[in-house]
PDB file of N, CA and C in Angstrom:
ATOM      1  N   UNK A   1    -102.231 -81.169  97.964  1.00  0.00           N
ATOM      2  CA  UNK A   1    -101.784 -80.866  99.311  1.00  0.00           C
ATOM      3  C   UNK A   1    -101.272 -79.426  99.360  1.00  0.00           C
ATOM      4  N   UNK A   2    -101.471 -78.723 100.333  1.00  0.00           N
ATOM      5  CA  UNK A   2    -101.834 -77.451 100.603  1.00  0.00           C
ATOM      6  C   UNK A   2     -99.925 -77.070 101.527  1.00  0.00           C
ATOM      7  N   UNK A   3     -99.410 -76.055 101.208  1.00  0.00           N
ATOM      8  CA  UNK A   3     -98.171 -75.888 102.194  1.00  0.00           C
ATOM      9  C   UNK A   3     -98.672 -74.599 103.221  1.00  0.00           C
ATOM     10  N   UNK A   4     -98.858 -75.115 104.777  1.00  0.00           N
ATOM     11  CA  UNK A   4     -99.396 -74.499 106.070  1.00  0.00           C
ATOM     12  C   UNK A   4     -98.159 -73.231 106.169  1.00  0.00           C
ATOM     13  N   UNK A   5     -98.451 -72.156 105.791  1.00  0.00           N
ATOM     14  CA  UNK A   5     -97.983 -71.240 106.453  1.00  0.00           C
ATOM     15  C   UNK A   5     -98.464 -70.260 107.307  1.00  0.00           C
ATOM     16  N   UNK A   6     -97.715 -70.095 108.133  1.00  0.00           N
ATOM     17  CA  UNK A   6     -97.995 -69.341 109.544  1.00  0.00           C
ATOM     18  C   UNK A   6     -97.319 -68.306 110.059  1.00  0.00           C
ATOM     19  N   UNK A   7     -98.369 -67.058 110.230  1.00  0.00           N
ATOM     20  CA  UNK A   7     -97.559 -66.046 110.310  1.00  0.00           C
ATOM     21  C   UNK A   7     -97.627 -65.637 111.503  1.00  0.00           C
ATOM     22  N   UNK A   8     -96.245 -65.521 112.567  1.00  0.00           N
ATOM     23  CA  UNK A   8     -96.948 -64.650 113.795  1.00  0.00           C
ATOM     24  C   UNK A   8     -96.130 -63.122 114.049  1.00  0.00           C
ATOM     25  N   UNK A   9     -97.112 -62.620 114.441  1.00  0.00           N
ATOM     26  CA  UNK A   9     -96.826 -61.118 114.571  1.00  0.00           C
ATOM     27  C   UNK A   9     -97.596 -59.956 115.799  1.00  0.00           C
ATOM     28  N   UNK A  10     -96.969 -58.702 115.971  1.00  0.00           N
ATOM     29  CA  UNK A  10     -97.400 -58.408 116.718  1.00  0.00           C
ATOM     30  C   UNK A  10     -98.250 -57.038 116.153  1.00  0.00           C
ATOM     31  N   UNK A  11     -98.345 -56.883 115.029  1.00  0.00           N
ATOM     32  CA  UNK A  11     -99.094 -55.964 114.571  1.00  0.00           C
ATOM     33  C   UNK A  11     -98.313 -54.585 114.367  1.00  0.00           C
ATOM     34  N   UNK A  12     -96.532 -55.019 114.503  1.00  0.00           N
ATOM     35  CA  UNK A  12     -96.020 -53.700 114.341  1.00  0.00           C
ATOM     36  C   UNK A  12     -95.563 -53.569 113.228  1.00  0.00           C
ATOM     37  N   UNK A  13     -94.678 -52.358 112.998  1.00  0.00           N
ATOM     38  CA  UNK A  13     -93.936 -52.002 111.989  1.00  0.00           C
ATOM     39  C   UNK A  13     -93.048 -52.374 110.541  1.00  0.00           C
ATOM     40  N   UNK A  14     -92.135 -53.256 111.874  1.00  0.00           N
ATOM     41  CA  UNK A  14     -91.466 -54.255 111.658  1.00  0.00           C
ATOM     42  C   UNK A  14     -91.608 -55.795 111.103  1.00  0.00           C
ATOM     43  N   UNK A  15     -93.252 -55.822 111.413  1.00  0.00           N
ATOM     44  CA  UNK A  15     -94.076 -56.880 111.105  1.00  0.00           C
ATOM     45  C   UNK A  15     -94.546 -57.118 109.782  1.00  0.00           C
ATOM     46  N   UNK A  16     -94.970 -55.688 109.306  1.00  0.00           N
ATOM     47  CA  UNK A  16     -95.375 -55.728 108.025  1.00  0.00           C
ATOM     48  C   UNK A  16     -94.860 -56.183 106.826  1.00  0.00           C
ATOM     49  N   UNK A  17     -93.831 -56.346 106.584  1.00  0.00           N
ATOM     50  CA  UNK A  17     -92.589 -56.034 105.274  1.00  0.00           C
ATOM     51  C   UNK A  17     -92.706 -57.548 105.115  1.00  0.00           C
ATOM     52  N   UNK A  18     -92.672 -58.569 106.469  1.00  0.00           N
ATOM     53  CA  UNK A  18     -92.633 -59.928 106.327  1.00  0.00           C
ATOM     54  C   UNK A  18     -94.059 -60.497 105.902  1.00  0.00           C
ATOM     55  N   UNK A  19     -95.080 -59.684 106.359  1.00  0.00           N
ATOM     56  CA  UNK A  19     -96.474 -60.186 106.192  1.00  0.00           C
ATOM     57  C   UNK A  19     -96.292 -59.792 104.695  1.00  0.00           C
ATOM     58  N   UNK A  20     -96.020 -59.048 104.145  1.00  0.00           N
ATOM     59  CA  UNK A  20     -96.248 -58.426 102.660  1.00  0.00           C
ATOM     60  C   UNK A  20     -95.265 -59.112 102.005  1.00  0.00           C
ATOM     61  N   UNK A  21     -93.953 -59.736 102.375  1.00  0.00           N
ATOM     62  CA  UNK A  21     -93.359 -60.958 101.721  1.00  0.00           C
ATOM     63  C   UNK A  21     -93.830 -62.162 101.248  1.00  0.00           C
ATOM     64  N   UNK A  22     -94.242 -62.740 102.276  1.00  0.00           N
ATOM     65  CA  UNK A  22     -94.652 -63.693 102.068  1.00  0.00           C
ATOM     66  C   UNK A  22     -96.190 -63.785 101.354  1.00  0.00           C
ATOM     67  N   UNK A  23     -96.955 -63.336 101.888  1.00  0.00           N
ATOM     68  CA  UNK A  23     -98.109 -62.850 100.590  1.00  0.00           C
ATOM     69  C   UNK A  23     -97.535 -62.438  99.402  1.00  0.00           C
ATOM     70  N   UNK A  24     -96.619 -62.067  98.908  1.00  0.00           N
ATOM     71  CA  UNK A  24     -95.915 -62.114  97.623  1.00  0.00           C
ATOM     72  C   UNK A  24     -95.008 -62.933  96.966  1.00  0.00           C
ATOM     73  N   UNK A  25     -95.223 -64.157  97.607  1.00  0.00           N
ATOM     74  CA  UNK A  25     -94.826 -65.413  97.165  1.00  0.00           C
ATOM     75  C   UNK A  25     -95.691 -66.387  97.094  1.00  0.00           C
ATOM     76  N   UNK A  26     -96.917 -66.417  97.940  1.00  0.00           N
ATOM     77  CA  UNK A  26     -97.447 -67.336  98.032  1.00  0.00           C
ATOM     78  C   UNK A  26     -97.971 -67.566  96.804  1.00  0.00           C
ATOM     79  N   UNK A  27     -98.920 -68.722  96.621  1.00  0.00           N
ATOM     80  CA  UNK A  27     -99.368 -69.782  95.304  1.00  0.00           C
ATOM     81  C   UNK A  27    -100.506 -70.190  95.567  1.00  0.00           C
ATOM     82  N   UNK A  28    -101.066 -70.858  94.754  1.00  0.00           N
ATOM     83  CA  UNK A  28    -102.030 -71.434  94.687  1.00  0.00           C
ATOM     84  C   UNK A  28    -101.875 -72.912  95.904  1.00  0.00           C
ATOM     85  N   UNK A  29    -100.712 -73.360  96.235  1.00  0.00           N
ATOM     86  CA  UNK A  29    -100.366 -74.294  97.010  1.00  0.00           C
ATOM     87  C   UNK A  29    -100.178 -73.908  98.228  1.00  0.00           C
ATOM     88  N   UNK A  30    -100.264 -72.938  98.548  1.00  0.00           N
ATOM     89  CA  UNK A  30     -99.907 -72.179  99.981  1.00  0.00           C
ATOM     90  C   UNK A  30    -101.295 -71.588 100.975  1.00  0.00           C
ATOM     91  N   UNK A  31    -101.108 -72.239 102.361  1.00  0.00           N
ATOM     92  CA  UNK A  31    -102.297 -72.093 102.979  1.00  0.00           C
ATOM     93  C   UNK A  31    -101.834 -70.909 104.084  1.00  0.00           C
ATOM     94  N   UNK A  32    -102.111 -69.673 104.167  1.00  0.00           N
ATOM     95  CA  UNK A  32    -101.413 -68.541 104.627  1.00  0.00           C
ATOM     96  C   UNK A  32    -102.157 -68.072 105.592  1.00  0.00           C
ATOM     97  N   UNK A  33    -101.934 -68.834 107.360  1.00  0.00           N
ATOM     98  CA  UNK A  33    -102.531 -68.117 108.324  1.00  0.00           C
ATOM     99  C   UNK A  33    -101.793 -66.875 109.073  1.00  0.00           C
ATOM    100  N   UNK A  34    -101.991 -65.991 109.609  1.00  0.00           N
ATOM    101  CA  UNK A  34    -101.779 -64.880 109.985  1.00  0.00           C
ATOM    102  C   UNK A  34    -101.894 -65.040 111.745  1.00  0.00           C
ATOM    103  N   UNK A  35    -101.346 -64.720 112.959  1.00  0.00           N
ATOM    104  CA  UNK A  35    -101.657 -64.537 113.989  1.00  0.00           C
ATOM    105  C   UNK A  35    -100.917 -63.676 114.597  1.00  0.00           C
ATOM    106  N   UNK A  36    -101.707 -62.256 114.755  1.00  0.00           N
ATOM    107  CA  UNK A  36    -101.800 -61.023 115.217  1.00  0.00           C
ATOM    108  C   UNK A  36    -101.413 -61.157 116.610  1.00  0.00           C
ATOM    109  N   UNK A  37    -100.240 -61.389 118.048  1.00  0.00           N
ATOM    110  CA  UNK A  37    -100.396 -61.143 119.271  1.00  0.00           C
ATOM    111  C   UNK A  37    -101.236 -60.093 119.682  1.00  0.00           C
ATOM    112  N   UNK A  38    -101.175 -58.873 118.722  1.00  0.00           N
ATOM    113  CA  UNK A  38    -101.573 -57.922 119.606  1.00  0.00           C
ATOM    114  C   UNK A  38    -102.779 -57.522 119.760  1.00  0.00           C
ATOM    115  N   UNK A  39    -103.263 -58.347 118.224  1.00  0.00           N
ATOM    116  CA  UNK A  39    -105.189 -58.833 118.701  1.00  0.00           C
ATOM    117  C   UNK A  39    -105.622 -59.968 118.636  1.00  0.00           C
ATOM    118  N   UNK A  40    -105.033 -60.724 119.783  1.00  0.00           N
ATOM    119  CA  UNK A  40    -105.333 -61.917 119.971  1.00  0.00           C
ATOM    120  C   UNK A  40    -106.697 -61.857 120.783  1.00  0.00           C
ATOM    121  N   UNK A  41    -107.481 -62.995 120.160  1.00  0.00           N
ATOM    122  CA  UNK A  41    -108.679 -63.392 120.498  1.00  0.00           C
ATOM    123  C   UNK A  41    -108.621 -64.342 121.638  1.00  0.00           C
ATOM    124  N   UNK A  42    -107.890 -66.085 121.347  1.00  0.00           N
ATOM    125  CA  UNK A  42    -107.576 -66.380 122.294  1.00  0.00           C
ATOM    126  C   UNK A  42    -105.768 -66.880 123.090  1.00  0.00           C
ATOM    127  N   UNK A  43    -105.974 -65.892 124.161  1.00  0.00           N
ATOM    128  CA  UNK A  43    -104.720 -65.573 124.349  1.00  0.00           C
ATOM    129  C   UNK A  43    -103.788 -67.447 124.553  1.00  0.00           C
ATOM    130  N   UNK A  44    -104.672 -68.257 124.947  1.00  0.00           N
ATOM    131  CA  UNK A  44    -104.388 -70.045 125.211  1.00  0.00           C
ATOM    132  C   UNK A  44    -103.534 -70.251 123.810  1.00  0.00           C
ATOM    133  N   UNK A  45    -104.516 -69.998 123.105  1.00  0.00           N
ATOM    134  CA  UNK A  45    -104.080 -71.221 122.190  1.00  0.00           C
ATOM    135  C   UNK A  45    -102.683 -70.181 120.971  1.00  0.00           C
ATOM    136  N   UNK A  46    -102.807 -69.043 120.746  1.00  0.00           N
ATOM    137  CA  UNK A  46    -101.145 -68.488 120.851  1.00  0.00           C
ATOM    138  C   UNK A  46     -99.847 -68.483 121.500  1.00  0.00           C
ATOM    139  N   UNK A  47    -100.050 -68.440 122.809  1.00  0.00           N
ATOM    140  CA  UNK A  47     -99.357 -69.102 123.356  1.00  0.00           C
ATOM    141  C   UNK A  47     -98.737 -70.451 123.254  1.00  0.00           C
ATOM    142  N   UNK A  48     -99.449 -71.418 123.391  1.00  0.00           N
ATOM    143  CA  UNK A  48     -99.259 -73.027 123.141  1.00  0.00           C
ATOM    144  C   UNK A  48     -98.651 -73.355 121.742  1.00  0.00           C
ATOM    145  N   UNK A  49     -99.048 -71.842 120.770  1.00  0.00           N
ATOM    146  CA  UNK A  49     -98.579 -72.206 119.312  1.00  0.00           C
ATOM    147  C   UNK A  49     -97.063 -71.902 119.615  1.00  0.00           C
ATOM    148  N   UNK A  50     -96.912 -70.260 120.283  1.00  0.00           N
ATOM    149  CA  UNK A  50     -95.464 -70.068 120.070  1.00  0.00           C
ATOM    150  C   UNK A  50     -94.350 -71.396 120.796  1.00  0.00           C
ATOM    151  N   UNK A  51     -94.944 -71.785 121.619  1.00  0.00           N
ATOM    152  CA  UNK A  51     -93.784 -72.713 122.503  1.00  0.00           C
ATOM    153  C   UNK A  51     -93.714 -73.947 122.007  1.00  0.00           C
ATOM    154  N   UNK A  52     -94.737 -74.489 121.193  1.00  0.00           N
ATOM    155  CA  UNK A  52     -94.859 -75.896 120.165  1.00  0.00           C
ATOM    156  C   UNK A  52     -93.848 -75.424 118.788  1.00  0.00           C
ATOM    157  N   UNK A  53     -93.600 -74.248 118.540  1.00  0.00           N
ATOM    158  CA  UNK A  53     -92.564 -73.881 117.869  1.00  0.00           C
ATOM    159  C   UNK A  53     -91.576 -73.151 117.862  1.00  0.00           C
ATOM    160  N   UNK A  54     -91.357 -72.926 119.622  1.00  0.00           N
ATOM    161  CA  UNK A  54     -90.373 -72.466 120.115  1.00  0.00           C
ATOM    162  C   UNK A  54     -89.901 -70.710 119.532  1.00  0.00           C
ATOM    163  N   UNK A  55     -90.671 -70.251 119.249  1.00  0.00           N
ATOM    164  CA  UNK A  55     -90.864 -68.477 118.757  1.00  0.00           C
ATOM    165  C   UNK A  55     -90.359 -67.983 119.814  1.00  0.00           C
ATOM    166  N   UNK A  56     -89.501 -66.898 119.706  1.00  0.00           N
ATOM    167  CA  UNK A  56     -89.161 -66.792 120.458  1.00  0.00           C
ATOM    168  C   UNK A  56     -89.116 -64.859 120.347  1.00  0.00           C
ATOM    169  N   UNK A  57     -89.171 -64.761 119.018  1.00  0.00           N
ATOM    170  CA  UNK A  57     -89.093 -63.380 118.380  1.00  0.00           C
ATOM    171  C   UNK A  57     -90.348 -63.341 117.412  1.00  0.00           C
ATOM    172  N   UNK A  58     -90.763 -62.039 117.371  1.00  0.00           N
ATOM    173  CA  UNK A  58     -91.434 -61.551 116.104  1.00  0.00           C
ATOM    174  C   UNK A  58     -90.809 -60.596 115.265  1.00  0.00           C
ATOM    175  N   UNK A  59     -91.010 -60.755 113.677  1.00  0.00           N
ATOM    176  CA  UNK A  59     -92.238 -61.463 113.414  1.00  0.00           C
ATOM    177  C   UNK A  59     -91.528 -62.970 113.535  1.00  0.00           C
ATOM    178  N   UNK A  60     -92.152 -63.898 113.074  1.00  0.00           N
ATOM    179  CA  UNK A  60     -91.853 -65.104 112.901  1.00  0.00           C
ATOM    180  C   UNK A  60     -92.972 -65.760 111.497  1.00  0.00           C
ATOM    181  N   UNK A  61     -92.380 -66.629 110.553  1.00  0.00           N
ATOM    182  CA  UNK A  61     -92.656 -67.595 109.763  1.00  0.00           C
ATOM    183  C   UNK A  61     -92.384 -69.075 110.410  1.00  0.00           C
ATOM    184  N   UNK A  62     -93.786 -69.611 110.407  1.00  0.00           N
ATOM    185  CA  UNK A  62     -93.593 -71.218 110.122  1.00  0.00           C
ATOM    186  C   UNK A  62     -94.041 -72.047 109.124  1.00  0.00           C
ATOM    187  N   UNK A  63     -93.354 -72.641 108.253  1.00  0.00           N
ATOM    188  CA  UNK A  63     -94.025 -73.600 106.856  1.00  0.00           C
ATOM    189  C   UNK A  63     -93.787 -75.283 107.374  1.00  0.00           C
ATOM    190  N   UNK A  64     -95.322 -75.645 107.124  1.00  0.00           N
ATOM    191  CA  UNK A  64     -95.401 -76.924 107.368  1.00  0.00           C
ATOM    192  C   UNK A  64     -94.734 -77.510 108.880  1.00  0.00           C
ATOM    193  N   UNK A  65     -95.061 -76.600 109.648  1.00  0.00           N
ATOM    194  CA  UNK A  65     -94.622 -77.207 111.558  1.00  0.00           C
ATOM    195  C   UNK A  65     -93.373 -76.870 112.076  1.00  0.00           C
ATOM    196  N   UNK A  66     -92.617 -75.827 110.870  1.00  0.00           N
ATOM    197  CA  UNK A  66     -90.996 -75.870 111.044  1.00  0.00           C
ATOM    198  C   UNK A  66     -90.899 -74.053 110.855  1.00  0.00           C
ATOM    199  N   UNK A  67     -90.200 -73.554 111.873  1.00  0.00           N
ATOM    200  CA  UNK A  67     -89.989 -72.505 112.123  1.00  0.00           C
ATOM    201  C   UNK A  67     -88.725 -71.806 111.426  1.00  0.00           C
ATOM    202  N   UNK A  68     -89.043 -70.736 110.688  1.00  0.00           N
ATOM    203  CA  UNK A  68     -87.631 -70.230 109.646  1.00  0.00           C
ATOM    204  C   UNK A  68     -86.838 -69.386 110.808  1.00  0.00           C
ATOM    205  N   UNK A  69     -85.600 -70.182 110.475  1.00  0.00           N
ATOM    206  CA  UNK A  69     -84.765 -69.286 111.306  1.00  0.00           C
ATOM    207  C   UNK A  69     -84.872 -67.706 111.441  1.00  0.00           C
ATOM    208  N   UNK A  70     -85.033 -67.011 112.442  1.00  0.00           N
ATOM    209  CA  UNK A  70     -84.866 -65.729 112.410  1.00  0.00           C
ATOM    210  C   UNK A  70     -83.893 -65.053 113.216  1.00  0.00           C
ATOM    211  N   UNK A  71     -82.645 -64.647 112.564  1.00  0.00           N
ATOM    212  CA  UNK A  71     -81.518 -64.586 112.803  1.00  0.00           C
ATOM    213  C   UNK A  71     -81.441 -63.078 113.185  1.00  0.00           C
ATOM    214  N   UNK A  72     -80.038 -62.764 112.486  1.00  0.00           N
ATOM    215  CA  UNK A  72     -79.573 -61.020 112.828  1.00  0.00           C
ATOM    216  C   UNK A  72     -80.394 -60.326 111.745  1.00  0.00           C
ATOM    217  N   UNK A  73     -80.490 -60.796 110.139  1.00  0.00           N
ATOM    218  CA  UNK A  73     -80.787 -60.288 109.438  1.00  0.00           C
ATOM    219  C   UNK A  73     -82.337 -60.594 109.213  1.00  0.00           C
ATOM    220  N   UNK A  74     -82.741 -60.998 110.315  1.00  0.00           N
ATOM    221  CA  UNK A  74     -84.318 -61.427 110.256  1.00  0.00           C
ATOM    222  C   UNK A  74     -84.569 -62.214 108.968  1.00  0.00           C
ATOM    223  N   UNK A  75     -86.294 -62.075 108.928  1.00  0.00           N
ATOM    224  CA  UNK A  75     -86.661 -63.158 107.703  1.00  0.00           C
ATOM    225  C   UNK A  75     -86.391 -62.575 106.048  1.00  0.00           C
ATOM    226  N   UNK A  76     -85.970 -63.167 105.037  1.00  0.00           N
ATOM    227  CA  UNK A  76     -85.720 -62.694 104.269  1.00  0.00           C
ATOM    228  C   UNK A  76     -86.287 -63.637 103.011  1.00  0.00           C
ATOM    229  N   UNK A  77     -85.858 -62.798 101.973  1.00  0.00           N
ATOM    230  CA  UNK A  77     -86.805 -63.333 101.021  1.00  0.00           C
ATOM    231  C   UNK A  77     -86.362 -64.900 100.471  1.00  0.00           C
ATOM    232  N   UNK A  78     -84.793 -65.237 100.646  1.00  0.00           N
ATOM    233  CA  UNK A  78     -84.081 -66.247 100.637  1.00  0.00           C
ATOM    234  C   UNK A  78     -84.729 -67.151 101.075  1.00  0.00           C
ATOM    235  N   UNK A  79     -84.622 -66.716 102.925  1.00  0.00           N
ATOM    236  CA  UNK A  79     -85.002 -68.020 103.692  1.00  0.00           C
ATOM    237  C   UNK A  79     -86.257 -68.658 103.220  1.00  0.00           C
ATOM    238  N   UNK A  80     -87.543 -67.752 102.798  1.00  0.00           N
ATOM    239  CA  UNK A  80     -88.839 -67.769 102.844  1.00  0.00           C
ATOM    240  C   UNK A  80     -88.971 -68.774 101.273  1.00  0.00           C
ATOM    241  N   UNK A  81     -88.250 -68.609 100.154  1.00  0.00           N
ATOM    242  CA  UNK A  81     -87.790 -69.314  98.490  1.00  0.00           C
ATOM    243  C   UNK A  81     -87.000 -70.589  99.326  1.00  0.00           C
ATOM    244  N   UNK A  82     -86.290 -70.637  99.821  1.00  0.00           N
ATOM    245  CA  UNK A  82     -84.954 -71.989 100.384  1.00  0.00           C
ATOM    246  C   UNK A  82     -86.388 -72.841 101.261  1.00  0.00           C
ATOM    247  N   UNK A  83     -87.412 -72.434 101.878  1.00  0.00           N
ATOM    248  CA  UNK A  83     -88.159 -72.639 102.290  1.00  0.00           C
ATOM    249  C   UNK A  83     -89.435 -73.737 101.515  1.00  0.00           C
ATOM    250  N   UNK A  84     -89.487 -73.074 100.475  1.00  0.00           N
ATOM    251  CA  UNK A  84     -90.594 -73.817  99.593  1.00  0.00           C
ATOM    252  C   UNK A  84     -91.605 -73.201  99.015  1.00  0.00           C
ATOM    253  N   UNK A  85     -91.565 -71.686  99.807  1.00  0.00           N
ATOM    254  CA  UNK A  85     -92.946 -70.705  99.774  1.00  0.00           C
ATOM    255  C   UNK A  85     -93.076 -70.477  98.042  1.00  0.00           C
ATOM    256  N   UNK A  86     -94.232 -70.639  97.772  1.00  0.00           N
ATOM    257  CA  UNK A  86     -94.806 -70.624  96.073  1.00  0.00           C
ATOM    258  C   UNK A  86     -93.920 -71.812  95.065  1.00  0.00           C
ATOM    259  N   UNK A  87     -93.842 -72.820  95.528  1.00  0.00           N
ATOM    260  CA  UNK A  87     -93.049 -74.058  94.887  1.00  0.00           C
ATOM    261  C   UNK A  87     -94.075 -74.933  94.831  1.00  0.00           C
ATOM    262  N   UNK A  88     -94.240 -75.593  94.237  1.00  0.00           N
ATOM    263  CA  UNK A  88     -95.089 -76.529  93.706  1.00  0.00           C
ATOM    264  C   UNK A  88     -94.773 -77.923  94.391  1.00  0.00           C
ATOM    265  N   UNK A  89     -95.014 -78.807  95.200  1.00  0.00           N
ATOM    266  CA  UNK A  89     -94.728 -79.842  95.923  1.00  0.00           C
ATOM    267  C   UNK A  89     -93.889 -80.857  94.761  1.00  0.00           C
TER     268      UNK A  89
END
C-alpha cells in the first residue's frame, strides 16, 4: 500500500522549498502528486480538491486525505516526518 501524497501549489517561490521537501523524503511507499494552480489544466476538478480538503493557503501538503496543518511557520520538515512521509506503513 502506497502513502497518497498531494501537493498543491501555485508555481511560486515560496512553493518550491516545500515541493523539494517533500521529494526529499519521499520512499519507495510514497505516491507523490503535484497540482500546479497556476497551470491548471482542469480548473473543476482543483477546485473541488481544495474545498474537499478545505486549503485554504498555498503551498499546501495532503497525506492520505488529511491536510498538514499550515500554520505561521508554514510546512516544515517536522510536520511532513510527524506525518509519515518516507515511513514504512
Amino acid at each position: 500500500m502506497k502513502r497518497k501524497i498531494e501537493i498543491f501549489t501555485a508555481g511560486c517561490p515560496v512553493c518550491a522549498p516545500v515541493i523539494e521537501m517533500v521529494k526529499s523524503l519521499t520512499c519507495e511507499n510514497c505516491d507523490v502528486q503535484i497540482y500546479n494552480l497556476a497551470e491548471q489544466s482542469d480548473p473543476e476538478a482543483y477546485v473541488d480538491k481544495l474545498k474537499e480538503y478545505k486549503i485554504t493557503s498555498l503551498p499546501s501538503v495532503v497525506i492520505n486525505g488529511k491536510a498538514i496543518p499550515n500554520s505561521e511557520e508554514g510546512i516544515t520538515m517536522e510536520k511532513l516526518v510527524a506525518a509519515g512521509i518516507g515511513q514504512a506503513f
